[in-house]
C-alpha atoms as a PDB file:
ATOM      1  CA  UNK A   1     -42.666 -32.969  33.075  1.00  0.00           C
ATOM      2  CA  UNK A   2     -40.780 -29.925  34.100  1.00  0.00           C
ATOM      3  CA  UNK A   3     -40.522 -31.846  37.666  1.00  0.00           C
ATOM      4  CA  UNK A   4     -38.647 -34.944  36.078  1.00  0.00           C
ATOM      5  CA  UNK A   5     -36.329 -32.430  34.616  1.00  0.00           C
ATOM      6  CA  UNK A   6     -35.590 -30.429  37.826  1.00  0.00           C
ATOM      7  CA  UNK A   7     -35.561 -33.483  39.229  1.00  0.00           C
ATOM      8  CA  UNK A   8     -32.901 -35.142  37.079  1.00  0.00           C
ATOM      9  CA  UNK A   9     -30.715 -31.681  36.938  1.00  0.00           C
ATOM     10  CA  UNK A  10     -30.326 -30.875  40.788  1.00  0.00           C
ATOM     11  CA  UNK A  11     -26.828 -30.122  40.727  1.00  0.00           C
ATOM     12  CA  UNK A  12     -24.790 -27.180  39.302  1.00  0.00           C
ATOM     13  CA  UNK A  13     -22.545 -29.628  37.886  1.00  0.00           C
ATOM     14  CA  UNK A  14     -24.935 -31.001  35.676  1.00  0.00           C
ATOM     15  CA  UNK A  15     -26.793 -27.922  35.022  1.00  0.00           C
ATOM     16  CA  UNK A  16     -23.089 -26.418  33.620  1.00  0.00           C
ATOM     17  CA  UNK A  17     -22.340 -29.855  31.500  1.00  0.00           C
ATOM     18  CA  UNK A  18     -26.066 -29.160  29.794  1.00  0.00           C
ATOM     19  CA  UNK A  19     -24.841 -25.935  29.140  1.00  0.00           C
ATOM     20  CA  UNK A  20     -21.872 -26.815  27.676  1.00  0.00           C
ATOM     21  CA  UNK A  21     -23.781 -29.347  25.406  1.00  0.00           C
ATOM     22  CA  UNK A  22     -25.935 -26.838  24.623  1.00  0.00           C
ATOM     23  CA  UNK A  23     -23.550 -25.006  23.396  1.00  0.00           C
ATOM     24  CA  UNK A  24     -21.212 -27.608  21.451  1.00  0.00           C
ATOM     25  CA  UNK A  25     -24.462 -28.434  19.478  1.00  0.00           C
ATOM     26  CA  UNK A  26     -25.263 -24.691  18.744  1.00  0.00           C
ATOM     27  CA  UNK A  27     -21.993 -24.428  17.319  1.00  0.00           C
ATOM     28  CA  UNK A  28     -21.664 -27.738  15.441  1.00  0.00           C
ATOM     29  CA  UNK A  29     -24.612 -26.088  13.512  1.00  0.00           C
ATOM     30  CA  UNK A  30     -23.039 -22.826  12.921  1.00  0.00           C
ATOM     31  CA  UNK A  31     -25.936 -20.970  14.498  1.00  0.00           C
ATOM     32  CA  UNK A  32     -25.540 -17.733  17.207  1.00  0.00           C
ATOM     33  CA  UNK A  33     -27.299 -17.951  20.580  1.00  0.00           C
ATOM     34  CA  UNK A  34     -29.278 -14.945  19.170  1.00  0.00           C
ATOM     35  CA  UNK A  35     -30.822 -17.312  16.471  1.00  0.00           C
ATOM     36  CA  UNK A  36     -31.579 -20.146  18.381  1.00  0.00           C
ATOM     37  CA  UNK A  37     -32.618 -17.576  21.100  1.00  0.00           C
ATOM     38  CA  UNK A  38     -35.329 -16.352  18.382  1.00  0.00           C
ATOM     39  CA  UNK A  39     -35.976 -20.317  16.730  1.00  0.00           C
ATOM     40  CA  UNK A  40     -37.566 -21.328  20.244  1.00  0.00           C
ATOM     41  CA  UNK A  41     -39.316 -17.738  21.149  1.00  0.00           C
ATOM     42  CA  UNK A  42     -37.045 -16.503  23.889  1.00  0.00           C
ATOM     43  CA  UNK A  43     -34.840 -13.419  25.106  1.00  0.00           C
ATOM     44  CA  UNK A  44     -30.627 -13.703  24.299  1.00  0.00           C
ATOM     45  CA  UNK A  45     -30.586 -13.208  28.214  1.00  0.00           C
ATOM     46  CA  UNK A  46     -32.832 -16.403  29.109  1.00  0.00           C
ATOM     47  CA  UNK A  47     -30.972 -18.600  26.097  1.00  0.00           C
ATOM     48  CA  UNK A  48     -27.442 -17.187  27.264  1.00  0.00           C
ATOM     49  CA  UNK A  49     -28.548 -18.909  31.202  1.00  0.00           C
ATOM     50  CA  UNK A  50     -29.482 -22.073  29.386  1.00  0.00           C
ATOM     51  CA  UNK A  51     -25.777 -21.989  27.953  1.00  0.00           C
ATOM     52  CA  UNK A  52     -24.358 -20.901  31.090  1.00  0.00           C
ATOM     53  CA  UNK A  53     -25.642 -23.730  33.166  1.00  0.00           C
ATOM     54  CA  UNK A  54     -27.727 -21.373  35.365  1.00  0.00           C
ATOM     55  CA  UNK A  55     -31.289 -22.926  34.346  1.00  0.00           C
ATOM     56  CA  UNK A  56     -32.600 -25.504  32.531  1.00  0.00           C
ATOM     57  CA  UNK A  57     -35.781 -24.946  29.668  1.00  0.00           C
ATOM     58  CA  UNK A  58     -38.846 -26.223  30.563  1.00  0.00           C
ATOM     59  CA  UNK A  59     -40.159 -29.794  28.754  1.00  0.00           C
ATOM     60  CA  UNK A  60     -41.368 -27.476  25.588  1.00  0.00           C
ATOM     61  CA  UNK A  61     -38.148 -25.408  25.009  1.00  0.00           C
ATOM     62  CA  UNK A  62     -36.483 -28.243  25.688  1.00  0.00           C
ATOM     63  CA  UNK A  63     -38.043 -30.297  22.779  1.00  0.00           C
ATOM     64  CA  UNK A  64     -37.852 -27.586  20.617  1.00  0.00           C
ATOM     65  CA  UNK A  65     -33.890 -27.119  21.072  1.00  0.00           C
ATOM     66  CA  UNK A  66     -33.572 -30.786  20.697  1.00  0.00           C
ATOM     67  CA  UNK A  67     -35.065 -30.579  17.271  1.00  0.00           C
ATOM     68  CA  UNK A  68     -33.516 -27.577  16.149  1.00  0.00           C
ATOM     69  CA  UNK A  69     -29.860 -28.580  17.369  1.00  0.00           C
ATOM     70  CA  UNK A  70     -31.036 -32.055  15.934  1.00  0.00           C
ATOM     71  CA  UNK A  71     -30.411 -34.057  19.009  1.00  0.00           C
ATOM     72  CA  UNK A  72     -32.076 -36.179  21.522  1.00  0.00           C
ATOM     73  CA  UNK A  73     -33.180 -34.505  24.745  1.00  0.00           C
ATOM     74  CA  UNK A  74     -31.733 -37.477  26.704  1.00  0.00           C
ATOM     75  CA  UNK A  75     -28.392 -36.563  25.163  1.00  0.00           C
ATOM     76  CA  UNK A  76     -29.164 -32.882  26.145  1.00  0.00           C
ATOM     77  CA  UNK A  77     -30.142 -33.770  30.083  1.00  0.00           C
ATOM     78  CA  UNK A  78     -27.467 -36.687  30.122  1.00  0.00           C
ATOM     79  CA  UNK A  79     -24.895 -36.039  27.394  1.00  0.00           C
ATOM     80  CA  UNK A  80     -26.310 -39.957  26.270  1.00  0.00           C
ATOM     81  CA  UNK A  81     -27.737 -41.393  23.466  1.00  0.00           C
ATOM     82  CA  UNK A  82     -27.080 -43.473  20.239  1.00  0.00           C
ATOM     83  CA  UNK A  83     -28.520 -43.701  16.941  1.00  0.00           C
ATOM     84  CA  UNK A  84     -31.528 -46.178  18.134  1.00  0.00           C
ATOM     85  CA  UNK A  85     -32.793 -43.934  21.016  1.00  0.00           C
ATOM     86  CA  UNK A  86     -32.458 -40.537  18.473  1.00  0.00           C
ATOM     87  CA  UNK A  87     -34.032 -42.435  15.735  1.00  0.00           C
ATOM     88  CA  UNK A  88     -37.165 -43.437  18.424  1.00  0.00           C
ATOM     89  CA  UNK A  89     -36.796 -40.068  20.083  1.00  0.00           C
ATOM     90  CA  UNK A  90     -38.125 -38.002  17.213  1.00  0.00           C
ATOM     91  CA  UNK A  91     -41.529 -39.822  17.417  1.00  0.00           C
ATOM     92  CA  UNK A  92     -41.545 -39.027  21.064  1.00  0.00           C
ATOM     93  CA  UNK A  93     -40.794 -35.655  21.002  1.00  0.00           C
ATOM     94  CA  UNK A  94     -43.619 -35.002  18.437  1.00  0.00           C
ATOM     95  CA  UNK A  95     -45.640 -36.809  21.018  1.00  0.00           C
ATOM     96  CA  UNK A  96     -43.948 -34.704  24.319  1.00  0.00           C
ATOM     97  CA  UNK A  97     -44.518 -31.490  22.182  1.00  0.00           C
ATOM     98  CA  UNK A  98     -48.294 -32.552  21.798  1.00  0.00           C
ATOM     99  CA  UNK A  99     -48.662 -33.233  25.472  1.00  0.00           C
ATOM    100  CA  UNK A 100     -46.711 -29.825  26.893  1.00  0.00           C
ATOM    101  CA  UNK A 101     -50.053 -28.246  25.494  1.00  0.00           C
ATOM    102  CA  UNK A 102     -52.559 -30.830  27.695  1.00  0.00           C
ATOM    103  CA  UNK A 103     -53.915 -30.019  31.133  1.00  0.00           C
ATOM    104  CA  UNK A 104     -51.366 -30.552  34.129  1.00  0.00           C
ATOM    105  CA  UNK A 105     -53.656 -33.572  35.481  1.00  0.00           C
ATOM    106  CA  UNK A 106     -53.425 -34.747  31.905  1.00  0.00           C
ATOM    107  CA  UNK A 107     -49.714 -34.743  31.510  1.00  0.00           C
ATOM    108  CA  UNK A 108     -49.653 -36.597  34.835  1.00  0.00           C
ATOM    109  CA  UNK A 109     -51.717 -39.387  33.396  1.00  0.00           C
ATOM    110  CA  UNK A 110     -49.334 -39.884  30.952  1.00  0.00           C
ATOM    111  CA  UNK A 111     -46.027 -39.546  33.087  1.00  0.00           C
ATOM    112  CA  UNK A 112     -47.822 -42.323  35.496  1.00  0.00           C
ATOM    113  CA  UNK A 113     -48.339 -44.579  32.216  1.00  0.00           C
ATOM    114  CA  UNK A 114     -45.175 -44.075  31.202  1.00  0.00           C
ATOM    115  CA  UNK A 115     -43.843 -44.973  35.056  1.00  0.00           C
ATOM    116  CA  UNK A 116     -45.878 -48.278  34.781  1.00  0.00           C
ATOM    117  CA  UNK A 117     -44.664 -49.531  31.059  1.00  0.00           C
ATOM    118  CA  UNK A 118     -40.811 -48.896  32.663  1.00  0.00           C
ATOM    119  CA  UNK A 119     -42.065 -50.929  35.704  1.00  0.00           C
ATOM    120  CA  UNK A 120     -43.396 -53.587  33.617  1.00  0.00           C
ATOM    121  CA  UNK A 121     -40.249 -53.565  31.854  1.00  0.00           C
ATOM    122  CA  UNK A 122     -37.684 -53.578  34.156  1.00  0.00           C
ATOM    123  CA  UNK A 123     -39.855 -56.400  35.946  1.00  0.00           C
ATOM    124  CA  UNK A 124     -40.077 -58.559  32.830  1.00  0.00           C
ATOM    125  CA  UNK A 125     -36.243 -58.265  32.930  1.00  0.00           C
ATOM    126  CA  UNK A 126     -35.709 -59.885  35.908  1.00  0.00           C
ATOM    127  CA  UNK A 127     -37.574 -62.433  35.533  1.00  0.00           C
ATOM    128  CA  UNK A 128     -35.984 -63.509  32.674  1.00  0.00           C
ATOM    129  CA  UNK A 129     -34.894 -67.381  33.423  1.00  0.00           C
ATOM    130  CA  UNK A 130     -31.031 -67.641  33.514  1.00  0.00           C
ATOM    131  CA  UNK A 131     -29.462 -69.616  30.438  1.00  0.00           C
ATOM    132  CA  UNK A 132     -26.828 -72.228  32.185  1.00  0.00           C
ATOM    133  CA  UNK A 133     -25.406 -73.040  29.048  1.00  0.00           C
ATOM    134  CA  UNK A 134     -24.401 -69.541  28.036  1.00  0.00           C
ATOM    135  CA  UNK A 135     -21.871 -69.099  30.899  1.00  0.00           C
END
């Protein structure tokens, strides 16, 4: 999981803009970095590089700060998300939470499952037969 997220975060651009949202959110819920630095079990130094764009939590901090900041982690990676996806989200996180404990080989079952449903998806899309009369 922590690969997706490296993965998806490569540049110091985005790394700064999570930072930043991290840090909107923190203060849209009157809370000091030291508290949410506390909430989620970490140093003020590690929290203050999540807020400074310098790193990026692994998958379990990162749950945890979406919960606590009550947000989605997609809007915390991607600054996106609407009420459907947060609403949806909060089952998955329980369920990403959960996993973060399982064996690595474990979590990659589960990553690969997930791979195939978006597969599935995104190839049930396109075959979707075109409508000529809603042109």
């Amino acid at each position: 999981m922590t690969d997706v997220i490296d993965e998806i975060m490569q540049t110091e651009e985005q790394r700064r803009a999570f930072g930043l949202r991290l840090k909107e959110l923190r203060k849209q819920q009157h809370k000091t970095q030291k508290e949410v630095a506390t909430r989620i079990g970490l140093q003020l130094s590690q929290y203050n590089k999540y807020e400074s764009g310098m790193h990026i939590p692994p998958a379990d901090k990162l749950i945890t700060l979406a919960e606590l900041l009550v947000t989605s982690i997609d809007y915390l990676l991607l600054g996106s998300s609407n009420e459907t996806s947060s609403i949806r989200n909060t089952r998955l996180l329980e369920r990403f939470k959960a996993l973060s404990q399982c064996q690595p080989e474990e979590q990659e079952t589960v990553i690969k499952l997930i791979d195939a449903v978006i597969v599935k998806h995104r190839v049930e899309s396109a075959l979707q037969p075109v409508d000529p009369e809603k042109k």
